[in-house]
Structures are given as C-alpha cells and as structure tokens.
C-alpha atoms as a PDB file:
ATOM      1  CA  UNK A   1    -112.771 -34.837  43.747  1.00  0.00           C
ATOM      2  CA  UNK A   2    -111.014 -38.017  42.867  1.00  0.00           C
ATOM      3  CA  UNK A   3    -112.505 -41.328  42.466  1.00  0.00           C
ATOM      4  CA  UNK A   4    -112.372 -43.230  45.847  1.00  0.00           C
ATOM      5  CA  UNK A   5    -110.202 -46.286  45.923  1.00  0.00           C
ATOM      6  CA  UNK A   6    -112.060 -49.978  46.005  1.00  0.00           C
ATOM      7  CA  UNK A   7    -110.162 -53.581  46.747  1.00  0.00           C
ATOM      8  CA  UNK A   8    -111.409 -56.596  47.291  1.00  0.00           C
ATOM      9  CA  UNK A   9    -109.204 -58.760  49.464  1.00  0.00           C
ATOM     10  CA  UNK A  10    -108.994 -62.593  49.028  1.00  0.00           C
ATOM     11  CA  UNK A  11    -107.969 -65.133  51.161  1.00  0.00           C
ATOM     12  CA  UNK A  12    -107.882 -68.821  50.979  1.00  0.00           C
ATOM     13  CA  UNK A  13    -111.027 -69.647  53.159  1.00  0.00           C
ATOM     14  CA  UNK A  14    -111.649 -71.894  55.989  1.00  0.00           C
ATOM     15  CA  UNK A  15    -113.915 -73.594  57.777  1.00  0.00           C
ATOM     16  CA  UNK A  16    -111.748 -72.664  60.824  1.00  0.00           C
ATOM     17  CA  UNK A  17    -113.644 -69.251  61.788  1.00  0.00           C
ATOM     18  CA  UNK A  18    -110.812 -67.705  63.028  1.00  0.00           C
ATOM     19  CA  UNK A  19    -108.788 -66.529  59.429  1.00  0.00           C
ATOM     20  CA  UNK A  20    -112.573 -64.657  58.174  1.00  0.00           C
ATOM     21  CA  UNK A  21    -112.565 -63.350  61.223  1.00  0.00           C
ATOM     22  CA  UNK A  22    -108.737 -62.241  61.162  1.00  0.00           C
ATOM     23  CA  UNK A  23    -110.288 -60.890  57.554  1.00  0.00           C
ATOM     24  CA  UNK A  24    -112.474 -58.445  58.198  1.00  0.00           C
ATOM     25  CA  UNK A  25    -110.403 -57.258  61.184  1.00  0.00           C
ATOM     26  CA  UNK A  26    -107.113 -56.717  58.876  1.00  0.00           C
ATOM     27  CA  UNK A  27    -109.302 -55.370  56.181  1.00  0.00           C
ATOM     28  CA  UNK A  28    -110.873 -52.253  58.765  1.00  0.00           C
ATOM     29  CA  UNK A  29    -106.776 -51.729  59.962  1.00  0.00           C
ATOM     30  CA  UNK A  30    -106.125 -51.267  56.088  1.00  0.00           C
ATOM     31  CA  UNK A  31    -109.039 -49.464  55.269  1.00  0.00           C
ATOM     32  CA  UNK A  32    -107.901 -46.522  58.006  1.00  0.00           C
ATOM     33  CA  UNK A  33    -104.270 -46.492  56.705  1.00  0.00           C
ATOM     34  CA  UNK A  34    -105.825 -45.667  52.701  1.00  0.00           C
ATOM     35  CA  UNK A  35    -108.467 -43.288  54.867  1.00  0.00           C
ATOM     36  CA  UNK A  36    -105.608 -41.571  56.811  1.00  0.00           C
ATOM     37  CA  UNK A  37    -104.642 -37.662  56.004  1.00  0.00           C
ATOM     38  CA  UNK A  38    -100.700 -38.009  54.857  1.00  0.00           C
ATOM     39  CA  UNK A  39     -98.429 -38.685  57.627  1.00  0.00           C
ATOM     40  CA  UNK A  40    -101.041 -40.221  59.825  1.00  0.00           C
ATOM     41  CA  UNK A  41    -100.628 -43.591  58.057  1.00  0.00           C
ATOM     42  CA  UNK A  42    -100.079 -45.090  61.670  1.00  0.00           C
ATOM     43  CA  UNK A  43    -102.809 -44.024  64.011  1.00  0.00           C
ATOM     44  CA  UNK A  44    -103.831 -47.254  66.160  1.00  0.00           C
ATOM     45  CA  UNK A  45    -106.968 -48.989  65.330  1.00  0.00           C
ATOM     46  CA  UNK A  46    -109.331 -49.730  68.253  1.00  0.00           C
ATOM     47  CA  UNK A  47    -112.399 -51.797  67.850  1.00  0.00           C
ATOM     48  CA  UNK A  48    -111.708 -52.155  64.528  1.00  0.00           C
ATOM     49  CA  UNK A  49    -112.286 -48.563  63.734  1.00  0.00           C
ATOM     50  CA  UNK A  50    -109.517 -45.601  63.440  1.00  0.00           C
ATOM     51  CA  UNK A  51    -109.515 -41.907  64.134  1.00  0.00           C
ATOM     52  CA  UNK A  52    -108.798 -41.391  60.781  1.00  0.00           C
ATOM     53  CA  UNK A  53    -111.976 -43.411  59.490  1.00  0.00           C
ATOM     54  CA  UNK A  54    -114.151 -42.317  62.263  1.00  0.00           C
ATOM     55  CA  UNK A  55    -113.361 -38.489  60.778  1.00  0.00           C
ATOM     56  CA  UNK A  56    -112.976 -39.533  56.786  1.00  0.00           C
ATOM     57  CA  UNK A  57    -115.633 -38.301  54.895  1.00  0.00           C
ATOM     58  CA  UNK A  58    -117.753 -41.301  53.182  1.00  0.00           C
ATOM     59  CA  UNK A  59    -116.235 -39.666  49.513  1.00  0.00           C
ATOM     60  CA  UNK A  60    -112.924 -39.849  51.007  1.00  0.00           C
ATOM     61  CA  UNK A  61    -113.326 -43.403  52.593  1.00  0.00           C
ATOM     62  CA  UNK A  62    -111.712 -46.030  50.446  1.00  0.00           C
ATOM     63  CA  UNK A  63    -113.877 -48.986  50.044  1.00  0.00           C
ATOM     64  CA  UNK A  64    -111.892 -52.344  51.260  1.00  0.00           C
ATOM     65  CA  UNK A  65    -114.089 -55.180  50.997  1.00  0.00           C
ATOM     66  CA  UNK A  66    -112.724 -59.147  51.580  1.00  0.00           C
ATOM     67  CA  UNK A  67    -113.445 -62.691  50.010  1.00  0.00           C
ATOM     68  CA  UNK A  68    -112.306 -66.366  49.826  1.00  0.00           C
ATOM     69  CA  UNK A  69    -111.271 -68.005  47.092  1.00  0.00           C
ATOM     70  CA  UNK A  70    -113.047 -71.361  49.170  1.00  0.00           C
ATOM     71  CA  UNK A  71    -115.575 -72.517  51.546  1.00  0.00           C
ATOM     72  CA  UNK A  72    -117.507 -68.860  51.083  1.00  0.00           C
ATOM     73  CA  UNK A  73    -121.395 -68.523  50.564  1.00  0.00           C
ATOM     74  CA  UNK A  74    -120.353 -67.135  47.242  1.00  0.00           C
ATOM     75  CA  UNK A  75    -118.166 -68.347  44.593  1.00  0.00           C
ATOM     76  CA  UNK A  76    -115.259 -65.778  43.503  1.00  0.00           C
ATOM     77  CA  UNK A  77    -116.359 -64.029  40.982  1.00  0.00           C
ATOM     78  CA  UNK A  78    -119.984 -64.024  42.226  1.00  0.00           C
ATOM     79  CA  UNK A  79    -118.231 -61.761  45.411  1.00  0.00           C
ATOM     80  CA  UNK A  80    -115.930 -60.129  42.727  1.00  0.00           C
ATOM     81  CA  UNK A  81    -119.164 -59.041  40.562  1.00  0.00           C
ATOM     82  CA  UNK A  82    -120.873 -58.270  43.927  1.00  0.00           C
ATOM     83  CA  UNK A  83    -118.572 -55.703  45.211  1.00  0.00           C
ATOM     84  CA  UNK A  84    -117.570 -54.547  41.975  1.00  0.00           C
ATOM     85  CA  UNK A  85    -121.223 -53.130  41.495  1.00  0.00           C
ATOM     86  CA  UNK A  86    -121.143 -51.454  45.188  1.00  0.00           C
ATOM     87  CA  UNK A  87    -117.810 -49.807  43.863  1.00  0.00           C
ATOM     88  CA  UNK A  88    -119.463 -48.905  41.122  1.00  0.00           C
ATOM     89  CA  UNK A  89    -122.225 -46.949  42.775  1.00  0.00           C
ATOM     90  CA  UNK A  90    -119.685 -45.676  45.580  1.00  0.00           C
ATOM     91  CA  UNK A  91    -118.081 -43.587  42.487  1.00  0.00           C
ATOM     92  CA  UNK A  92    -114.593 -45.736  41.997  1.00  0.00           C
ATOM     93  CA  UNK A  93    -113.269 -45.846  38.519  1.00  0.00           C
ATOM     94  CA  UNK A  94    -111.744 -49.452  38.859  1.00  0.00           C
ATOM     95  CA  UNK A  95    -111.833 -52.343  41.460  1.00  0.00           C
ATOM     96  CA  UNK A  96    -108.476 -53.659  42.643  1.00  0.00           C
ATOM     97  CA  UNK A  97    -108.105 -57.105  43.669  1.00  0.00           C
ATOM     98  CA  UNK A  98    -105.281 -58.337  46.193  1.00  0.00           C
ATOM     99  CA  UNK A  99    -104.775 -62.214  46.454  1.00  0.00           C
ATOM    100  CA  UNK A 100    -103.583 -62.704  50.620  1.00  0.00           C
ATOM    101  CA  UNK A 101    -101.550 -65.564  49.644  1.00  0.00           C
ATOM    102  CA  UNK A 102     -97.735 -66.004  50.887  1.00  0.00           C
ATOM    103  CA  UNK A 103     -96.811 -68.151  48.085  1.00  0.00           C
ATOM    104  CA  UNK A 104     -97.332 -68.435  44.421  1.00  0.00           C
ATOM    105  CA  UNK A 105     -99.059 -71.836  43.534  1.00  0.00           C
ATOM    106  CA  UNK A 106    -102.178 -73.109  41.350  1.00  0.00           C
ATOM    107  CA  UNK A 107    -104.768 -70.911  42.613  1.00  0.00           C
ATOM    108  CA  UNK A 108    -102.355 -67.716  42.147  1.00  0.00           C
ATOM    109  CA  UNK A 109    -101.546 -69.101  38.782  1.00  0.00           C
ATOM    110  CA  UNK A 110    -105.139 -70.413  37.346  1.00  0.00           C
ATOM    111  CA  UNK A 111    -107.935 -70.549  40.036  1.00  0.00           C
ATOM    112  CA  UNK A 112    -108.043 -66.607  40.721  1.00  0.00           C
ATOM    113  CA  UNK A 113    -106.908 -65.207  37.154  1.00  0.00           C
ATOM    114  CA  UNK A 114    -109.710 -67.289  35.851  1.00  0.00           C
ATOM    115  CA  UNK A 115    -112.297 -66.397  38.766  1.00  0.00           C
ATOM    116  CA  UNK A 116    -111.489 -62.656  37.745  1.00  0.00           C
ATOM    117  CA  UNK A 117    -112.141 -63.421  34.121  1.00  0.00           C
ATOM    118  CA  UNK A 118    -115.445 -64.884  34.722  1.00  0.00           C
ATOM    119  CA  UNK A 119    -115.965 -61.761  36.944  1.00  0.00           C
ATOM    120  CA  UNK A 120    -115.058 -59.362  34.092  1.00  0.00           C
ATOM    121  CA  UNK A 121    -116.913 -60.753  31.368  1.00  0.00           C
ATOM    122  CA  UNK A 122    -120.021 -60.830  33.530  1.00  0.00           C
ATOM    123  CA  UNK A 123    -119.419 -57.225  34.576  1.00  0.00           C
ATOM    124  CA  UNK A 124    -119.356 -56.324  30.493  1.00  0.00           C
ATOM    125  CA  UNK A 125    -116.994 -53.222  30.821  1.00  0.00           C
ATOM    126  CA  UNK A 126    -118.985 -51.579  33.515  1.00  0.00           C
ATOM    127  CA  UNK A 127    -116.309 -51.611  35.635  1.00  0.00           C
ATOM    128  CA  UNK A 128    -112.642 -52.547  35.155  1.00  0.00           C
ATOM    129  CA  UNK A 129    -110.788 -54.957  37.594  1.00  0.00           C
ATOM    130  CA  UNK A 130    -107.068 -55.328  38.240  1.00  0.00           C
ATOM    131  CA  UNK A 131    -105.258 -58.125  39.717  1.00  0.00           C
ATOM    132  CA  UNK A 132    -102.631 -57.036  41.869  1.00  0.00           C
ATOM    133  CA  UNK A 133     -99.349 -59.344  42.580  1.00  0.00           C
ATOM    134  CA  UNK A 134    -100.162 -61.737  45.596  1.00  0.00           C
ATOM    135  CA  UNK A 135     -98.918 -60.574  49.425  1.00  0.00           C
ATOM    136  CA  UNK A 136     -95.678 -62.546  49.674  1.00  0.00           C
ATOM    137  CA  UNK A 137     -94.184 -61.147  46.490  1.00  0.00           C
ATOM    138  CA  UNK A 138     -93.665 -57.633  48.088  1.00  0.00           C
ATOM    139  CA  UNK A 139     -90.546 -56.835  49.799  1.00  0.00           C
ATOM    140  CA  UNK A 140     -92.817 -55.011  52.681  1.00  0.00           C
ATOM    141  CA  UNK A 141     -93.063 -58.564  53.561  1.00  0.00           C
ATOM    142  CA  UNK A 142     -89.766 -59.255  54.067  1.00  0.00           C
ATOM    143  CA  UNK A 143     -89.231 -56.135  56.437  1.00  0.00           C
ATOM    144  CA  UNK A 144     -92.220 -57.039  58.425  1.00  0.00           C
ATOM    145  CA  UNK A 145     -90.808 -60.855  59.155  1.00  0.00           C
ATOM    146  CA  UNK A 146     -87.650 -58.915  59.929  1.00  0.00           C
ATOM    147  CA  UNK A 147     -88.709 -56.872  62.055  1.00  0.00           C
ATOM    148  CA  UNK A 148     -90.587 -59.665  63.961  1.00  0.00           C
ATOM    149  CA  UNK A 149     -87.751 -61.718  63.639  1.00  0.00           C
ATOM    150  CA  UNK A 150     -85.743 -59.191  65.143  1.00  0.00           C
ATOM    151  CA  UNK A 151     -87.693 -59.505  68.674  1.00  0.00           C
ATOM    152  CA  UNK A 152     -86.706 -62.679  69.652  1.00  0.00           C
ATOM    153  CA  UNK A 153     -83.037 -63.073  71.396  1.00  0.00           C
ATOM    154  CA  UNK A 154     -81.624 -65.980  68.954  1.00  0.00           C
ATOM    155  CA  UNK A 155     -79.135 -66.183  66.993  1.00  0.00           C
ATOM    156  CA  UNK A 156     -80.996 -69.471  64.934  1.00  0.00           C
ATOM    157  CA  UNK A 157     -83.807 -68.178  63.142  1.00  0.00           C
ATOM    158  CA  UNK A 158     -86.449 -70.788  61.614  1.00  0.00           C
ATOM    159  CA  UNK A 159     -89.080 -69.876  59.103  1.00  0.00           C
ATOM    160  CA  UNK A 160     -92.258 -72.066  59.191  1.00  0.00           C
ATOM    161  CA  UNK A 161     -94.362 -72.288  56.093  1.00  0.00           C
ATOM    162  CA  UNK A 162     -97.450 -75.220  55.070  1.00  0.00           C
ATOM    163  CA  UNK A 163     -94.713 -76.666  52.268  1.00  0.00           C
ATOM    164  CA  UNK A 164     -95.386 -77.486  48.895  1.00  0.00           C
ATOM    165  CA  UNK A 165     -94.957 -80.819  46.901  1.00  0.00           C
ATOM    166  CA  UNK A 166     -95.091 -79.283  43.482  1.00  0.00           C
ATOM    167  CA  UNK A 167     -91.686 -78.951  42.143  1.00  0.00           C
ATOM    168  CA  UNK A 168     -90.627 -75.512  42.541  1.00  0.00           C
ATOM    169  CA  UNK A 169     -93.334 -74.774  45.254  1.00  0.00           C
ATOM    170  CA  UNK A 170     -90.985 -74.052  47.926  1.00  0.00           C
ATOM    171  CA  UNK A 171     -88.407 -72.119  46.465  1.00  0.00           C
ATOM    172  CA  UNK A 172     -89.857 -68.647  47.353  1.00  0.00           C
ATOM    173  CA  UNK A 173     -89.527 -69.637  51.081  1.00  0.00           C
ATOM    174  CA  UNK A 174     -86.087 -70.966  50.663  1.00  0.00           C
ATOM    175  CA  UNK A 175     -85.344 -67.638  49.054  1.00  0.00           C
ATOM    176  CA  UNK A 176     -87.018 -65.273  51.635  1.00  0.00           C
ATOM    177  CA  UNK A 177     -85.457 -67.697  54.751  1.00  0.00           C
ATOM    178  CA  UNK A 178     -82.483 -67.227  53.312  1.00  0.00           C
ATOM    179  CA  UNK A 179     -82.765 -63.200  53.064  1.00  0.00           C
ATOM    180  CA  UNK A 180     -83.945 -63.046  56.815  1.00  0.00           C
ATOM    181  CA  UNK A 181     -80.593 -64.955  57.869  1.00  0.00           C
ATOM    182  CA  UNK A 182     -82.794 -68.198  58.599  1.00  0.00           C
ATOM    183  CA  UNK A 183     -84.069 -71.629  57.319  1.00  0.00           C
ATOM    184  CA  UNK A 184     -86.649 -72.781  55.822  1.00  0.00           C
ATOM    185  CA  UNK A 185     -88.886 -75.890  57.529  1.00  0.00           C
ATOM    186  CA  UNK A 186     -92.260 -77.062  56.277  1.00  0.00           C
ATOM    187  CA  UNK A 187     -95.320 -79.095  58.558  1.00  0.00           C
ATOM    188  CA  UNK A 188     -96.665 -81.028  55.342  1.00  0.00           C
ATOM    189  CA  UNK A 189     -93.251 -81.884  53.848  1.00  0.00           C
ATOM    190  CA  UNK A 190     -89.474 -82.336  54.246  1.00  0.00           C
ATOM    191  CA  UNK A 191     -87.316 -80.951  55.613  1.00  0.00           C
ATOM    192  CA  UNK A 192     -89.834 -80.528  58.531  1.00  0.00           C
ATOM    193  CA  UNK A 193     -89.446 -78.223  61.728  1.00  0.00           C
ATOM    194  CA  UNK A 194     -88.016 -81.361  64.071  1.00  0.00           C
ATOM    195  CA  UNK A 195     -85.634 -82.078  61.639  1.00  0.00           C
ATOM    196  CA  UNK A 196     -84.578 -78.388  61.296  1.00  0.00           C
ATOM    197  CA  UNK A 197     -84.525 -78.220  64.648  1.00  0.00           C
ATOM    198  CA  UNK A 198     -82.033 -81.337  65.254  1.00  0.00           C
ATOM    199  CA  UNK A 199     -79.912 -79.735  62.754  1.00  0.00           C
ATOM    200  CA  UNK A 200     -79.594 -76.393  64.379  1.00  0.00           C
ATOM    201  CA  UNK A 201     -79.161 -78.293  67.601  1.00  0.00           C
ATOM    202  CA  UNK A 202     -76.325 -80.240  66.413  1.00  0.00           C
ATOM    203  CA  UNK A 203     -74.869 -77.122  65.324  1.00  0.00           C
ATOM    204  CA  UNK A 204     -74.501 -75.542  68.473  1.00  0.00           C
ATOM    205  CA  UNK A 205     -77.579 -73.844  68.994  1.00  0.00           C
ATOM    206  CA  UNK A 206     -79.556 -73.306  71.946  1.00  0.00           C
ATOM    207  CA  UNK A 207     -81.795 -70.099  71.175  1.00  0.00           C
ATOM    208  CA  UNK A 208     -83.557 -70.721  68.205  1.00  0.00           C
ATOM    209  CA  UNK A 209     -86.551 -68.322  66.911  1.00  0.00           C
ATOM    210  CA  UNK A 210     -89.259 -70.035  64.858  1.00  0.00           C
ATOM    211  CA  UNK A 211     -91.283 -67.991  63.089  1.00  0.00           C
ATOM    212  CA  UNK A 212     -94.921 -69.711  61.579  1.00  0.00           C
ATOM    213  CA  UNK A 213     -95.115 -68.519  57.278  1.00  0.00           C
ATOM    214  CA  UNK A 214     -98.969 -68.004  58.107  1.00  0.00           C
ATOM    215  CA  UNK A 215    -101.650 -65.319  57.674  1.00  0.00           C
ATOM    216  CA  UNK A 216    -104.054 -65.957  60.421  1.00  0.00           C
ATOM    217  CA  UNK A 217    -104.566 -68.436  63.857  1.00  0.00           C
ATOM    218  CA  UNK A 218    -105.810 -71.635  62.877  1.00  0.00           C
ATOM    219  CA  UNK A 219    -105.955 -75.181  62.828  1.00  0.00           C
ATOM    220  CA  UNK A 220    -102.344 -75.592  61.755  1.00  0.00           C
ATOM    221  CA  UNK A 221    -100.761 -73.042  63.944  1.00  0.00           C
ATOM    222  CA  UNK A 222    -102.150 -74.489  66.844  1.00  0.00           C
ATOM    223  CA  UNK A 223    -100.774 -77.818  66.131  1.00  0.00           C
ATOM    224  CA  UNK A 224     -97.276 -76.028  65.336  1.00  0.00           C
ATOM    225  CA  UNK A 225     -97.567 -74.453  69.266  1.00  0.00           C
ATOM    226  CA  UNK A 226     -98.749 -78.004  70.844  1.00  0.00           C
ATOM    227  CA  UNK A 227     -95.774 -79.943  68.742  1.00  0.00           C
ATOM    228  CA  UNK A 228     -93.289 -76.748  70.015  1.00  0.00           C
ATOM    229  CA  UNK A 229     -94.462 -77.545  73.286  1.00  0.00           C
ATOM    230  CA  UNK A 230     -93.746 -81.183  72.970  1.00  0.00           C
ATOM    231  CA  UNK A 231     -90.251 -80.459  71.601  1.00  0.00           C
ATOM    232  CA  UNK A 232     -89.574 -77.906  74.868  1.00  0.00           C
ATOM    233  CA  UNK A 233     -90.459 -80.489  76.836  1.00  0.00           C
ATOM    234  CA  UNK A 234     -88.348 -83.364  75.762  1.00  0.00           C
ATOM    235  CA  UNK A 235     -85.182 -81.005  74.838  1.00  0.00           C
ATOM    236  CA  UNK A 236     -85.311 -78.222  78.154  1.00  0.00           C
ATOM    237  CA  UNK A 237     -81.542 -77.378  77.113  1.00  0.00           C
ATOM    238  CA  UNK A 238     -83.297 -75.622  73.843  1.00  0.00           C
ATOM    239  CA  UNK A 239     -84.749 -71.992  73.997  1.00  0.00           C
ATOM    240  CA  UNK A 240     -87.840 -71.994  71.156  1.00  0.00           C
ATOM    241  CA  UNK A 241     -89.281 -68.999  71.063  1.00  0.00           C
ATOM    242  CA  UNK A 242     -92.095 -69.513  68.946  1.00  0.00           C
ATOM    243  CA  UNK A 243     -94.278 -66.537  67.227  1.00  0.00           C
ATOM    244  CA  UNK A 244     -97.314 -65.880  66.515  1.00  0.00           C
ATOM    245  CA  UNK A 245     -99.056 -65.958  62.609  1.00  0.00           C
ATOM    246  CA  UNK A 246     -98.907 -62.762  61.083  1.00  0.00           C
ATOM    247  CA  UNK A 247    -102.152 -61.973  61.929  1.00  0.00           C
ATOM    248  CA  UNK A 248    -104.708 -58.929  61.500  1.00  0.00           C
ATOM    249  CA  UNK A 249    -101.917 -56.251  62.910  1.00  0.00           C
ATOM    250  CA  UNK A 250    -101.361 -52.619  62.491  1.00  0.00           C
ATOM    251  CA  UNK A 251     -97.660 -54.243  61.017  1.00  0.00           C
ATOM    252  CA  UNK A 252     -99.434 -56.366  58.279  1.00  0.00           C
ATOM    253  CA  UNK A 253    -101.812 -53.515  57.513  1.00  0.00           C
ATOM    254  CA  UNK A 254     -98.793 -51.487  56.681  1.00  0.00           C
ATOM    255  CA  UNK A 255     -97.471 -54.129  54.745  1.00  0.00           C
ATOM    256  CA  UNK A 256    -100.279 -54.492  52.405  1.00  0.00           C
ATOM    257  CA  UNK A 257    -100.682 -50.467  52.114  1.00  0.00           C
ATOM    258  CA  UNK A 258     -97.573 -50.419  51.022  1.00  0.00           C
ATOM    259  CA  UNK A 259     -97.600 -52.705  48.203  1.00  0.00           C
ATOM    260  CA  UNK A 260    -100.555 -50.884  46.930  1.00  0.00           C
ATOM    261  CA  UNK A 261     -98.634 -47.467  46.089  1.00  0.00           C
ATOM    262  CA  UNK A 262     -95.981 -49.421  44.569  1.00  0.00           C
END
C-alpha cells in the first residue's frame, strides 16, 4: 500500500475569525477530493464531511492539515514540525506544504522559505518537506475566476485585489485581469475600484462585474460590499454586480487539487 499523502495548508492569519474558519472548512472539501475513488473527484461536501471520506479507509485518507503564517498560537515552523511528526506516524513519506496566497510578495519570497527551513533542520531528516508554488500561480486559478466571472451578465469585468506598493507587486494581477478580459483595481492603492469604476463608466458601461482577489470573508471584503453599496446608491444608472471572496467552495477545492497533481 502506498504512503498516504500529508499537506499542510497556510494562510496568512487573522484576527478576523472568519478566514481560520473558511480554513478548516476548505481544507475538509480538499481532503475528500485527494480521499475520492477516481472519477468521484466531485461528490458534494456536507457538514464538512464527504461520502468519499466518510467511506475512505483511515490508510487511504490523505492527511490535510492547515496553518497561518500570523496571529496563530504557534509560530510556522513550530505547526510545520507539529504536523510533520503526526505525518510521520500516519505512515507518509514526505509532508507537502501549500502557501494560500494569491500573490507572490515577501512572505512567499523569505518569511515561509525560511519558516520551512527552521522546520527542516529541527525535524533532522526524519521527515522531508516540500514547498509547493503558492495558489495564485496555478492556471486552475484562472479558470475558476473565469468561470465565476462568467456568471454575472456584464460585459465590464473588474478584478479586486488588496494592492501592493512594492514595485512589481501588482503585476501578477494586471497580468491575470488582463487574461480574464478585465481590469485590475486595488482598495490600498491606485488605481482604486472608484476610479476604475469612473473609467468604465465614462466608457460606456453600465453592467460592470467586480470580482474581490480574496481568499476568505473578512474585514476588507465587507468594507468592499458597504463602499459598492455606496457607489449603487449615488450612480443607480450603474449595474455592479459584486461577488463574493473565493471562499471555502467545492470550486476552490478543485482548484487547489488540481495544482497538486501538476
């Protein structure tokens, strides 16, 4: 019998409950689709819990297990080490780690690279750990913001992310905006969503999808549906048909699964 699969999934952290709990709920949807016979890789999850888990044997169950890079009980690689040693004793041969981030940045870049090191040289060989490339590198992403994209009945497509002063920091938005036939706004920098929004206005447009660059609910995205409310209050000629985040979905779930057998 083969070694079960382990991976540890880290987020940002928050002291907004609502992305841990988003968490754990996307990491039981992904742990079904990796426990799933062939073919079945899309059974609905209820409760948290899938057919396909519910009837996995425990040797067959992959082990997904979740973290935050911030405002956890335990630093990184304290959790890595930590869930490295229950893989260990659960029979896996390495651990997998999967950085939830949309965008590349510092903590991509030094903060989790160097977490894992720490993690590995406390571990001593006993049990290997690879870094996989972060979420919004994967073209399953792009699909999945198409596809949601592809819902709304506008022609003008916006795509919402935080926004990055660090030069460079927002090009991978520009570039995946650009690929899903929108553009690219930002709430912490220029060119932010009202001004996007003029723009598109000015152009004609009167339907205008806006689509937030986020993993979870939060603090941000509900100030990015009170401001949309605002702006569909003082401009009642403009359709905004605002989304939700990405959220702990079966969609997401996919996405993530996906990326894993590449």
């Amino acid at each position: 019998m083969s070694a079960p699969p382990a991976y540890l999934l880290v987020a940002h952290g928050s002291r907004d409950p609502r992305p841990q709990i988003g968490l754990e709920q996307l990491a039981r949807r992904l742990q079904a689709r990796l426990a799933a016979p062939e073919g079945a890789s899309h059974l609905p999850v209820s409760d948290g819990v899938s057919t396909a888990v519910a009837t996995a044997s425990a040797s067959s169950t992959a082990l997904v297990r979740t973290a935050s890079l911030e405002l956890a009980p335990l630093q990184l690689h304290q959790r890595i080490v930590q869930v490295a040693q229950e893989a260990n004793s659960a029979g896996a041969s390495q651990l997998q780690i999967v950085p939830l981030f949309l965008l590349p940045g510092v903590h991509l870049k030094q903060d989790i690279p160097a977490e894992v090191a720490r993690a590995q040289q406390t571990l001593a060989g006993r049990m290997p750990l690879r870094l996989r490339s972060h979420l919004g590198s994967r073209s399953s992403m792009q699909h999945l913001l198409a596809r949601r994209f592809e819902r709304h009945a506008a022609p003008a497509r916006v795509l919402l992310a935080h926004g990055s002063r660090r030069t460079g920091g927002n090009q991978p938005v520009e570039a995946m905006a650009a690929r899903l036939g929108a553009v690219a706004a930002y709430w912490s920098v220029a060119p932010t969503l009202d001004e996007r929004l003029a723009s598109l206005a000015q152009q004609g447009n009167e339907q205008i999808a806006i689509m937030p660059y986020f993993l979870f609910p939060g603090g941000i995205a509900d100030a990015i549906a009170e401001r949309v409310a605002q702006l569909r209050s003082a401009q009642p000629q403009l359709s905004l048909q605002l989304d939700e985040p990405l959220g702990a979905t079966d969609e997401l779930a996919d996405a993530i699964c996906e990326g894993l057998h590449a």
